[in-house]
PDB file of N, CA and C in Angstrom:
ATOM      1  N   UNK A   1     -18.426 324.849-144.712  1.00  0.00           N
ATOM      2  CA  UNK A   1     -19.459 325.789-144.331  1.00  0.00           C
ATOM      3  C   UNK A   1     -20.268 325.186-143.189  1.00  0.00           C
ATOM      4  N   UNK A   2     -20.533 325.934-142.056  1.00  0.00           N
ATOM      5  CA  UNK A   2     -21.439 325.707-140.875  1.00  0.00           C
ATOM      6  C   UNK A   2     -23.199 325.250-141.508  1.00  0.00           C
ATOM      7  N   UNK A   3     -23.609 324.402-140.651  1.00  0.00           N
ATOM      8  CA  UNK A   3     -24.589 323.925-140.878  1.00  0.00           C
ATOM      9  C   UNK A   3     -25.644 324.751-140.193  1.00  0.00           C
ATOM     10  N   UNK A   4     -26.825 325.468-140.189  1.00  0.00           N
ATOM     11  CA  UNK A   4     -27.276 326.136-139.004  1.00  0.00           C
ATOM     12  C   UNK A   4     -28.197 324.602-138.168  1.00  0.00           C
ATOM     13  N   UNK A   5     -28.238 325.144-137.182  1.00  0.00           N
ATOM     14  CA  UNK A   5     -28.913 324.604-136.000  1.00  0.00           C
ATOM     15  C   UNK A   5     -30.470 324.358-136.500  1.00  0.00           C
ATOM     16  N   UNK A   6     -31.136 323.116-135.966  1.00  0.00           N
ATOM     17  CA  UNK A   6     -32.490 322.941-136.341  1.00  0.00           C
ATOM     18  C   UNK A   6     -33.091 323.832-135.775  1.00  0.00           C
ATOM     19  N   UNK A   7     -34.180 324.347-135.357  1.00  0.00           N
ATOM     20  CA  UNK A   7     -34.980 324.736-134.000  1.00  0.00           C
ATOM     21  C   UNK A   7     -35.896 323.716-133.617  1.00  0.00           C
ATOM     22  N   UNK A   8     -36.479 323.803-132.683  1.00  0.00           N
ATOM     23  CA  UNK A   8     -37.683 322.667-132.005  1.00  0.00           C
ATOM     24  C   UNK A   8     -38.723 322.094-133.404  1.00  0.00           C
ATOM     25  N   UNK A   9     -39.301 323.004-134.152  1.00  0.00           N
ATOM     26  CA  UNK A   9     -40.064 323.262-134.656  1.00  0.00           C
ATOM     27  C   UNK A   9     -39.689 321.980-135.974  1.00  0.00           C
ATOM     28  N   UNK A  10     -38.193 322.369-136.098  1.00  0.00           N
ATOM     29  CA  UNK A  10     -37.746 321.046-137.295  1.00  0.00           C
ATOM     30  C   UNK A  10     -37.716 319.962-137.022  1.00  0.00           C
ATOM     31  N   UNK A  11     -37.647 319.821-136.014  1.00  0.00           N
ATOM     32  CA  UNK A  11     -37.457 318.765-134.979  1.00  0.00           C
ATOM     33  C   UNK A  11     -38.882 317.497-135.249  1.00  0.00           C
ATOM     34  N   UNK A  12     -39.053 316.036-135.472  1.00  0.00           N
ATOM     35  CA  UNK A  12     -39.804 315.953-135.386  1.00  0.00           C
ATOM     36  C   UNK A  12     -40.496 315.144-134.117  1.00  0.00           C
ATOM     37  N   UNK A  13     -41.984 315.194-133.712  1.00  0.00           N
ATOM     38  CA  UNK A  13     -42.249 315.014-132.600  1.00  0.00           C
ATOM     39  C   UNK A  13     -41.744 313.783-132.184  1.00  0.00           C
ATOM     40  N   UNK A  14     -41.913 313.670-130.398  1.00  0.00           N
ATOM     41  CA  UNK A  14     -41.581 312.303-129.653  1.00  0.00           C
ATOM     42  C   UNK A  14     -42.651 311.858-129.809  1.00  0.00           C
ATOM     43  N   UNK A  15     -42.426 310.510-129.906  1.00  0.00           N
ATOM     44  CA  UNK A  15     -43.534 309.180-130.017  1.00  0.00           C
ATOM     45  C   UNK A  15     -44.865 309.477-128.911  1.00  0.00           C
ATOM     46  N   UNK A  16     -45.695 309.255-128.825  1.00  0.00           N
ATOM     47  CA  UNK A  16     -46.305 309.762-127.657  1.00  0.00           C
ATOM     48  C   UNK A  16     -45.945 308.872-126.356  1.00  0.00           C
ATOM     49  N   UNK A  17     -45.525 307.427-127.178  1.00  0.00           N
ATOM     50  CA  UNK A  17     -45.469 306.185-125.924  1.00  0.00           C
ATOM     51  C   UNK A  17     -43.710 306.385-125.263  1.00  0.00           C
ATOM     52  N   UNK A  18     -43.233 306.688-126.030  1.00  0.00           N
ATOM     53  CA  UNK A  18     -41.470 307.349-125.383  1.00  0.00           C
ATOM     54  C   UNK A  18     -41.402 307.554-124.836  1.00  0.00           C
ATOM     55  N   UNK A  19     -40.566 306.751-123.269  1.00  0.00           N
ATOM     56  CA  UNK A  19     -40.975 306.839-121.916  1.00  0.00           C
ATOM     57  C   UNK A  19     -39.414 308.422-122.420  1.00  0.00           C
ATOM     58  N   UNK A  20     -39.864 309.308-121.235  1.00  0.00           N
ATOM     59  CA  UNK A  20     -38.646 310.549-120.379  1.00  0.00           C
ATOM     60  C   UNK A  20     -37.873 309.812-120.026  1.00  0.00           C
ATOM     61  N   UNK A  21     -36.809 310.567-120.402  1.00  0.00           N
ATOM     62  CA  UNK A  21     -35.223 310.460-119.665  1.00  0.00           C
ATOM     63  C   UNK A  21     -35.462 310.830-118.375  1.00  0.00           C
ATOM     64  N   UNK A  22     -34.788 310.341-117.050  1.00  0.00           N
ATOM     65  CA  UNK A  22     -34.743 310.141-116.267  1.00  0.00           C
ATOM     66  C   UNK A  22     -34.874 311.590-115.119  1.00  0.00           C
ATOM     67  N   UNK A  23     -33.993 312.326-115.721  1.00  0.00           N
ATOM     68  CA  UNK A  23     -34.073 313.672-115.882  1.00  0.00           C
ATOM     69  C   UNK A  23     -34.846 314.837-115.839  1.00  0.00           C
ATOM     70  N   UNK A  24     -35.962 314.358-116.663  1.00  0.00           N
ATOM     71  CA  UNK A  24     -37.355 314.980-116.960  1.00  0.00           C
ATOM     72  C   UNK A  24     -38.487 314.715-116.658  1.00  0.00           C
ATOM     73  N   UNK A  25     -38.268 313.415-115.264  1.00  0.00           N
ATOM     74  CA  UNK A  25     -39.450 312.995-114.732  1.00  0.00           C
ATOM     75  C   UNK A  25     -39.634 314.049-114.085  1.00  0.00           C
ATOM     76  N   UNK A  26     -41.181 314.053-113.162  1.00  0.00           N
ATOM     77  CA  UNK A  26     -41.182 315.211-111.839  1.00  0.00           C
ATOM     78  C   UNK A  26     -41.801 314.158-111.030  1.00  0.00           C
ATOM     79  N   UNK A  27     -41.258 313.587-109.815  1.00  0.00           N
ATOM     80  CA  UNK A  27     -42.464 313.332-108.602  1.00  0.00           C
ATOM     81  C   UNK A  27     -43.283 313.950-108.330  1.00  0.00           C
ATOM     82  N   UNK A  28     -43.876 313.534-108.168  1.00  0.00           N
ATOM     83  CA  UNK A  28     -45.643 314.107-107.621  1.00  0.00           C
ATOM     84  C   UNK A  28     -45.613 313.521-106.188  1.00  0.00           C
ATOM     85  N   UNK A  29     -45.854 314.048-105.311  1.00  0.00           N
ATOM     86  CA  UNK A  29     -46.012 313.862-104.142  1.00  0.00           C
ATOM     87  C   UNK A  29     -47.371 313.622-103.936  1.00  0.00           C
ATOM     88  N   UNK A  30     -48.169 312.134-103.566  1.00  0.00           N
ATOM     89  CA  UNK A  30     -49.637 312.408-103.564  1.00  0.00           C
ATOM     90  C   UNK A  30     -50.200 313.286-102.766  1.00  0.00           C
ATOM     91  N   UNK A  31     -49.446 313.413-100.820  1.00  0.00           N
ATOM     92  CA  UNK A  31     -49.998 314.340-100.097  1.00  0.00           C
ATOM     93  C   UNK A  31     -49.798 315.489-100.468  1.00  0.00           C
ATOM     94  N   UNK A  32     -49.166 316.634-101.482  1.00  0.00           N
ATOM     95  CA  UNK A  32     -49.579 317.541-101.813  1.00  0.00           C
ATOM     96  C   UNK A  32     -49.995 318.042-103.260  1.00  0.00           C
ATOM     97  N   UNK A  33     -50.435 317.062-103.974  1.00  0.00           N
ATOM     98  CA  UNK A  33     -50.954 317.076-105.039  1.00  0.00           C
ATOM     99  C   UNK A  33     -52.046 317.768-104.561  1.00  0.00           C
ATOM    100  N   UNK A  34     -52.598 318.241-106.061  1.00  0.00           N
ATOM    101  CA  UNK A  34     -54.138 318.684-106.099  1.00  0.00           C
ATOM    102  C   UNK A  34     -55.005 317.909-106.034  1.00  0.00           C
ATOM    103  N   UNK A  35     -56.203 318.581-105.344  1.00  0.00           N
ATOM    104  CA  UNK A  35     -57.236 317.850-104.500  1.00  0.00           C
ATOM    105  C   UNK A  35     -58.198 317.787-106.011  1.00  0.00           C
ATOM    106  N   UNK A  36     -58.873 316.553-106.248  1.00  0.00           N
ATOM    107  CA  UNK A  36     -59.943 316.749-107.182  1.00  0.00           C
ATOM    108  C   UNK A  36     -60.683 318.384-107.152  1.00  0.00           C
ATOM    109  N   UNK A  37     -60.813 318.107-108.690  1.00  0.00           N
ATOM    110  CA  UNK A  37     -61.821 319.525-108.998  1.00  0.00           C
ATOM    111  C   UNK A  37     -63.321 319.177-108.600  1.00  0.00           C
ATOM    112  N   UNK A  38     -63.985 320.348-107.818  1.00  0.00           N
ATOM    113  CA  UNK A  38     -65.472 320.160-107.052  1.00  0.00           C
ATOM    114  C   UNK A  38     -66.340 320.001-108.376  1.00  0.00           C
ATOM    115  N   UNK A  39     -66.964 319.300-108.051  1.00  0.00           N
ATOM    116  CA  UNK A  39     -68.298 319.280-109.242  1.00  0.00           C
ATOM    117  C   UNK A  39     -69.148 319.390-107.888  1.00  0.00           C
ATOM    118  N   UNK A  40     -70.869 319.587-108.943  1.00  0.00           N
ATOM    119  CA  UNK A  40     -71.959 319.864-108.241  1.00  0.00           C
ATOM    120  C   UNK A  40     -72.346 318.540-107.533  1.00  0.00           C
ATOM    121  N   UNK A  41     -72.230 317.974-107.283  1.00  0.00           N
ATOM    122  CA  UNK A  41     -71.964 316.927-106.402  1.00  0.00           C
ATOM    123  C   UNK A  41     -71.437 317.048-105.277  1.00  0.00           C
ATOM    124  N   UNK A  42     -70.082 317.824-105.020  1.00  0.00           N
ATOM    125  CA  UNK A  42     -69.621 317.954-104.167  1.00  0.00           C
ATOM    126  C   UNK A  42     -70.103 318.046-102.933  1.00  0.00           C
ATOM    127  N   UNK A  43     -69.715 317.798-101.805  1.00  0.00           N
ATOM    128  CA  UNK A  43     -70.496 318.294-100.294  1.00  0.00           C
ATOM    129  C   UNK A  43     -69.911 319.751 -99.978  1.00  0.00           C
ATOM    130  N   UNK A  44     -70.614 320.435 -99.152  1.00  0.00           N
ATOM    131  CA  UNK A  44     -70.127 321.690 -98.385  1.00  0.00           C
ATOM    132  C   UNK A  44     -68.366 321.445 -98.329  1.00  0.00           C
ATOM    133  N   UNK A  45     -68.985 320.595 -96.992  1.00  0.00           N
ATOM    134  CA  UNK A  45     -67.802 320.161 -96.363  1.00  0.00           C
ATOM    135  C   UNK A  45     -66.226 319.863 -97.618  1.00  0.00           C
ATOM    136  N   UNK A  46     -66.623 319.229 -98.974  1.00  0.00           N
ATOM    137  CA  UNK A  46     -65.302 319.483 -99.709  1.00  0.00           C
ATOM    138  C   UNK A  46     -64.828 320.274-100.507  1.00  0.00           C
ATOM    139  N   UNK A  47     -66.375 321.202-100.572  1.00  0.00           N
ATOM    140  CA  UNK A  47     -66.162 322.981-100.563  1.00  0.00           C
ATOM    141  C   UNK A  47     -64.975 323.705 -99.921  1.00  0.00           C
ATOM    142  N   UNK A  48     -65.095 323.172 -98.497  1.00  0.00           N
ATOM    143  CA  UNK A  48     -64.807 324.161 -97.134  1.00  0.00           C
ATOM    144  C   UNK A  48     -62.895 323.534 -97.447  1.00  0.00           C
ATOM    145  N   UNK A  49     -62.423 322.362 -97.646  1.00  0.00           N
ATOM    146  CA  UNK A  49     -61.676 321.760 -97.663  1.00  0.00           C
ATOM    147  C   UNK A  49     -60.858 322.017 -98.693  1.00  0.00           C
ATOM    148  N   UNK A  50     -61.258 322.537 -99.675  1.00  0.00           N
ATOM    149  CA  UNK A  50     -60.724 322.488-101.127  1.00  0.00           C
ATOM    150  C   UNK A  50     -60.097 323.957-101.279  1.00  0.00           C
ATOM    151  N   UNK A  51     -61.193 324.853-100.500  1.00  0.00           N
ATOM    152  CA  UNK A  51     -60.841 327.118-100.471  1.00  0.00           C
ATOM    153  C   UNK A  51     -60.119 326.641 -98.843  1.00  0.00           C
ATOM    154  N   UNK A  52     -59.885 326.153 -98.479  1.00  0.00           N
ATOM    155  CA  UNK A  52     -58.709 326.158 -97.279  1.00  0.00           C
ATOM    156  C   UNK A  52     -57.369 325.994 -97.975  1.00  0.00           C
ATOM    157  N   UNK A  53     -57.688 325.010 -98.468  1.00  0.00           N
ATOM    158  CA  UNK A  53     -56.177 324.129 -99.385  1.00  0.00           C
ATOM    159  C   UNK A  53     -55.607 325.308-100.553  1.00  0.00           C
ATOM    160  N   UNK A  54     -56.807 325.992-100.667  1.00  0.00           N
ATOM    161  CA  UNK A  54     -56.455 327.434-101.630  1.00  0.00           C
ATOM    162  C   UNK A  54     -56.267 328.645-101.137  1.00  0.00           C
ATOM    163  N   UNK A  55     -56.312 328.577-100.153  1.00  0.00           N
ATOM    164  CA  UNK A  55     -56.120 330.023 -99.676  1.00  0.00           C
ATOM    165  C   UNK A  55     -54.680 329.747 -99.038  1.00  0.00           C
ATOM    166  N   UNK A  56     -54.486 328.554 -98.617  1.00  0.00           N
ATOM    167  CA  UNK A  56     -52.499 328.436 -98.180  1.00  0.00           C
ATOM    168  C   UNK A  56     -51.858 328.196 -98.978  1.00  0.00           C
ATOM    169  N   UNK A  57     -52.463 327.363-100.242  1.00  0.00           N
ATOM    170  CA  UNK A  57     -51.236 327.179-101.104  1.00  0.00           C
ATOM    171  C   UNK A  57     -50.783 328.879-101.830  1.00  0.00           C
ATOM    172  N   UNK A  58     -52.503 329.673-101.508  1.00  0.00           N
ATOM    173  CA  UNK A  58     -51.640 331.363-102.260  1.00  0.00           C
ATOM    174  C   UNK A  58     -51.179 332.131-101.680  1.00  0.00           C
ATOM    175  N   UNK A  59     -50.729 331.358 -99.949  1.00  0.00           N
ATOM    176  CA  UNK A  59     -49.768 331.993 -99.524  1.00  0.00           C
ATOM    177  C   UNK A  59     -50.340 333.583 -98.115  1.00  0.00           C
ATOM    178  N   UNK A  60     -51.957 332.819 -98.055  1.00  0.00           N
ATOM    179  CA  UNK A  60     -53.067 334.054 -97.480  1.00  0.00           C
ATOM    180  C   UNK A  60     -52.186 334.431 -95.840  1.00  0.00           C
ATOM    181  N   UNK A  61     -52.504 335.391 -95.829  1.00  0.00           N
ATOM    182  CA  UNK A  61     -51.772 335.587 -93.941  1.00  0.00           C
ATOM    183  C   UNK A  61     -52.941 334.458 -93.003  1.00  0.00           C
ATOM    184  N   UNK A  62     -52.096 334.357 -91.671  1.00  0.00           N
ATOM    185  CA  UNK A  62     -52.537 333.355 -90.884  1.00  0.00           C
ATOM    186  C   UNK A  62     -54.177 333.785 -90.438  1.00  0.00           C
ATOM    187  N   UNK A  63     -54.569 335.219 -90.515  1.00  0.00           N
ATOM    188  CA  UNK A  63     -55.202 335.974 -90.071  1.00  0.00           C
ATOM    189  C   UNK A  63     -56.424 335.848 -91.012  1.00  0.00           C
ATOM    190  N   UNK A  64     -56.450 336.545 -92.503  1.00  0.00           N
ATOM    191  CA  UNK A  64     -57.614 336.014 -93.457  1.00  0.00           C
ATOM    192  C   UNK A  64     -57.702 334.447 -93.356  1.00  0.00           C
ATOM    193  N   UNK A  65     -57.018 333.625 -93.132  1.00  0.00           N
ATOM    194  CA  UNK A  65     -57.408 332.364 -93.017  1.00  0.00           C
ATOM    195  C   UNK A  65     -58.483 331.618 -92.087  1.00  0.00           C
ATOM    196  N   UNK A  66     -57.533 332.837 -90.628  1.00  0.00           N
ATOM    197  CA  UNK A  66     -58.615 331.995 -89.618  1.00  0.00           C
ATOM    198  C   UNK A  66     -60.007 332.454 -89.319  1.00  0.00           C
ATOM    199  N   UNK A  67     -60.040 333.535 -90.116  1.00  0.00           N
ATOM    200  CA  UNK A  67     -61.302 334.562 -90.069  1.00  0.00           C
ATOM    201  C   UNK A  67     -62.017 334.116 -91.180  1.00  0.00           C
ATOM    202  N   UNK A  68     -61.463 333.254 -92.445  1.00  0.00           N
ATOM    203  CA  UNK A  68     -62.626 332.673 -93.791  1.00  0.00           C
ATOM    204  C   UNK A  68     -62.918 331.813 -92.885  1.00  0.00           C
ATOM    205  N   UNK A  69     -61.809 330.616 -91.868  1.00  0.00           N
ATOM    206  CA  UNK A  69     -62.504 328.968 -91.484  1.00  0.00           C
ATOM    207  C   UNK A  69     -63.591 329.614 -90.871  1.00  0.00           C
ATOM    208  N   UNK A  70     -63.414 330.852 -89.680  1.00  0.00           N
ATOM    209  CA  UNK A  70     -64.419 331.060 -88.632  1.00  0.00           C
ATOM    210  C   UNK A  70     -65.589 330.979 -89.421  1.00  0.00           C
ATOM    211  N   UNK A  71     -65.810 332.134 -90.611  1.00  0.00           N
ATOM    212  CA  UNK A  71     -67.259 332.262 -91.067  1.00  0.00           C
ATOM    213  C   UNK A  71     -67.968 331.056 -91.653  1.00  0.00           C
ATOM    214  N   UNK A  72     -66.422 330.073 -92.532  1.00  0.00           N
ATOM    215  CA  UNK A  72     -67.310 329.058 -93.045  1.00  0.00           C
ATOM    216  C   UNK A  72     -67.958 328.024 -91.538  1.00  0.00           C
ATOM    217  N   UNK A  73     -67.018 327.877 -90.502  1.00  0.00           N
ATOM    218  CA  UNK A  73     -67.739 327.376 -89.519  1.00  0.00           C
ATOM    219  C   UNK A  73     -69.223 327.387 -89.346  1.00  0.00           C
ATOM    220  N   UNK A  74     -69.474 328.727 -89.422  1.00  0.00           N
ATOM    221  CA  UNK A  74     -70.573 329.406 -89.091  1.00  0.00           C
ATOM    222  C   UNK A  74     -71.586 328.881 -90.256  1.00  0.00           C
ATOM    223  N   UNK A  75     -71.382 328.965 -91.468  1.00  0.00           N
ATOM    224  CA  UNK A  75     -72.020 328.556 -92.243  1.00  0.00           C
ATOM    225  C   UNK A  75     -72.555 326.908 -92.186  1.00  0.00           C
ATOM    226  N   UNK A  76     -71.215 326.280 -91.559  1.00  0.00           N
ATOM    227  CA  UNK A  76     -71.293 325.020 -91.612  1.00  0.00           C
ATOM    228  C   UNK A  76     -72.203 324.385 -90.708  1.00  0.00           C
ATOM    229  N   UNK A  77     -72.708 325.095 -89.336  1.00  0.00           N
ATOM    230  CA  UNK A  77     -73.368 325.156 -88.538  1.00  0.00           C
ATOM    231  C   UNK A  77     -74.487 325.299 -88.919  1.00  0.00           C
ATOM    232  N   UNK A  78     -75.254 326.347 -89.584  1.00  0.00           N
ATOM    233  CA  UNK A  78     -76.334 326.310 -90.311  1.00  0.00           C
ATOM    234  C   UNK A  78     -76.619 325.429 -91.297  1.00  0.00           C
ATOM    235  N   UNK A  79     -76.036 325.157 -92.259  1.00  0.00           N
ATOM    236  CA  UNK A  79     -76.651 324.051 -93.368  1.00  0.00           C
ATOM    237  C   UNK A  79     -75.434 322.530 -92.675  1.00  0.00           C
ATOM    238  N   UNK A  80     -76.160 321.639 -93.094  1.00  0.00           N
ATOM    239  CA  UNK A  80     -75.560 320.680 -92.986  1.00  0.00           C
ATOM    240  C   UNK A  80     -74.251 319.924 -94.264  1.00  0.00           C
ATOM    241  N   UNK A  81     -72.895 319.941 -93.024  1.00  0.00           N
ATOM    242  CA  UNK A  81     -71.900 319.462 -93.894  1.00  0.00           C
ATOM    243  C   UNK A  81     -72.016 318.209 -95.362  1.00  0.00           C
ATOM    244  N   UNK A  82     -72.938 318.187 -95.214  1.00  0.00           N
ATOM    245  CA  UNK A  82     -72.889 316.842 -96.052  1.00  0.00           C
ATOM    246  C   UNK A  82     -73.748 317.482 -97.327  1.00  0.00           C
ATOM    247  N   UNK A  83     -74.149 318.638 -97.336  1.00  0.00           N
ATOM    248  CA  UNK A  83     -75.135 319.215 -98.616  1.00  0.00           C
ATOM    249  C   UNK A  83     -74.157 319.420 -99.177  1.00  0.00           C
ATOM    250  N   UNK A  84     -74.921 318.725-100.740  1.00  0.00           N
ATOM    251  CA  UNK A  84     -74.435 318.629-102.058  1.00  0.00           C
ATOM    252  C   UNK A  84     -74.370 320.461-102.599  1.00  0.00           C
ATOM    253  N   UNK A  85     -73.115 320.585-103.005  1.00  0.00           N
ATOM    254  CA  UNK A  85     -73.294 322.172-103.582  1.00  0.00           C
ATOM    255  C   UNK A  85     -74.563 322.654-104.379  1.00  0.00           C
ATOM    256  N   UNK A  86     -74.863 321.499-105.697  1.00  0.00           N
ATOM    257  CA  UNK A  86     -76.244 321.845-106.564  1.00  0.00           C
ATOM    258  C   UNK A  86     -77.521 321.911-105.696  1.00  0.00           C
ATOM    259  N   UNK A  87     -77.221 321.457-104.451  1.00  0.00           N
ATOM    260  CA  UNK A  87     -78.688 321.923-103.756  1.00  0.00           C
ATOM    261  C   UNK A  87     -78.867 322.900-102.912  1.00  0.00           C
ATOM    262  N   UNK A  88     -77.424 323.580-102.883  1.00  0.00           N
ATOM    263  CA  UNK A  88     -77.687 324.804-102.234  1.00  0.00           C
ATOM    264  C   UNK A  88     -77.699 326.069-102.772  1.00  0.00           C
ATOM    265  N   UNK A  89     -79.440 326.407-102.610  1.00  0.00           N
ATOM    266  CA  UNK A  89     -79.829 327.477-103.542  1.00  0.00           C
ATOM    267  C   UNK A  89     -79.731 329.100-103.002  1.00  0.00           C
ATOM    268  N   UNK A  90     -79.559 330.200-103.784  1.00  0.00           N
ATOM    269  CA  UNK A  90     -79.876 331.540-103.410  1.00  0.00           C
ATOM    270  C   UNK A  90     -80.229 331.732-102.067  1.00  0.00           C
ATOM    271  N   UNK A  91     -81.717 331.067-101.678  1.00  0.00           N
ATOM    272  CA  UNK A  91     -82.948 331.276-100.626  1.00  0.00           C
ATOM    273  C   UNK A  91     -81.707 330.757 -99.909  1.00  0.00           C
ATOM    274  N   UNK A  92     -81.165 329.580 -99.389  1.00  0.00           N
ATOM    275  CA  UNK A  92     -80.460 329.365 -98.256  1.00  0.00           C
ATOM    276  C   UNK A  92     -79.505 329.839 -97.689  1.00  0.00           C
ATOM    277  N   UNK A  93     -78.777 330.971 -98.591  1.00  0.00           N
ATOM    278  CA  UNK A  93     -77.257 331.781 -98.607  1.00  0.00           C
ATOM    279  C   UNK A  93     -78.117 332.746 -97.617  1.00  0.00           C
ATOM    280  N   UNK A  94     -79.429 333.261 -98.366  1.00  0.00           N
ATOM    281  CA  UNK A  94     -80.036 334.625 -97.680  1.00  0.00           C
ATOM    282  C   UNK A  94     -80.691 334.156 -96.295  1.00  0.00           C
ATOM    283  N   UNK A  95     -81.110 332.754 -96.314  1.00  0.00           N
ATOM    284  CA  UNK A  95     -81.781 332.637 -94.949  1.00  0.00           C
ATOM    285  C   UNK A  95     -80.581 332.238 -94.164  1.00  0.00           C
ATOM    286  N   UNK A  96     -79.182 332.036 -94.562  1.00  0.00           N
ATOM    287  CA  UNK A  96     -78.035 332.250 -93.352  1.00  0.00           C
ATOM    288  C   UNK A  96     -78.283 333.429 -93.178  1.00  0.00           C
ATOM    289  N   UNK A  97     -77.792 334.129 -94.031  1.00  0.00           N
ATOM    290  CA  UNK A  97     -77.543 335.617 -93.688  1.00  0.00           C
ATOM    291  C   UNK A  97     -78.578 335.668 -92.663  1.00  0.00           C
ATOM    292  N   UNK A  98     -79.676 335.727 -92.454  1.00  0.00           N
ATOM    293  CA  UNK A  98     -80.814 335.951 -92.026  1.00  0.00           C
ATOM    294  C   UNK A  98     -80.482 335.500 -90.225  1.00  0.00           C
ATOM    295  N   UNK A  99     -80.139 334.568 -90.342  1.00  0.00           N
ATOM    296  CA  UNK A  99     -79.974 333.686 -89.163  1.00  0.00           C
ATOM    297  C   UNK A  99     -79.155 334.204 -88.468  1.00  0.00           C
TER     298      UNK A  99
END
């Protein structure tokens, strides 16, 4: 008589320290790995760097791209690249606008 097949589930887990078969590695490429996640810390500037890196990896036309850098330019011009995201409040979004 046939034995049936385990499923995964009977299976019991891999060791956690059990290096992968060779097979089942993936390279990671560091230059296109993901860029750290922004915390409030962050500067503008790795704001501006981070929604660039996101808007090509989803594939945006050449056109919304160069028209987000233009505006963030613009933005970037007004507040200074080096402001921390947590300090840029409401009042300063509206006094660009303003500007």
């Amino acid at each position: 008589m046939d034995r049936p097949q385990a499923n995964s589930a009977d299976q019991p887990a891999a060791s956690a320290g059990a290096a992968k078969p060779e097979a089942d590695r993936v390279e990671v490429d560091p230059a296109t790995s993901a860029p750290p996640p922004l915390r409030a810390n962050s500067t503008l500037g790795d704001a501006m760097t981070a929604f660039d890196e996101y808007m090509l990896g989803k594939g945006f036309s050449d056109n919304t791209i160069k028209a987000f850098r233009n505006d963030l330019k613009i933005l970037r011009a007004f507040m200074d690249d080096s402001a921390l995201l947590r300090q840029i409040q409401t009042k300063d979004l509206n006094d660009f606008l303003d500007w």
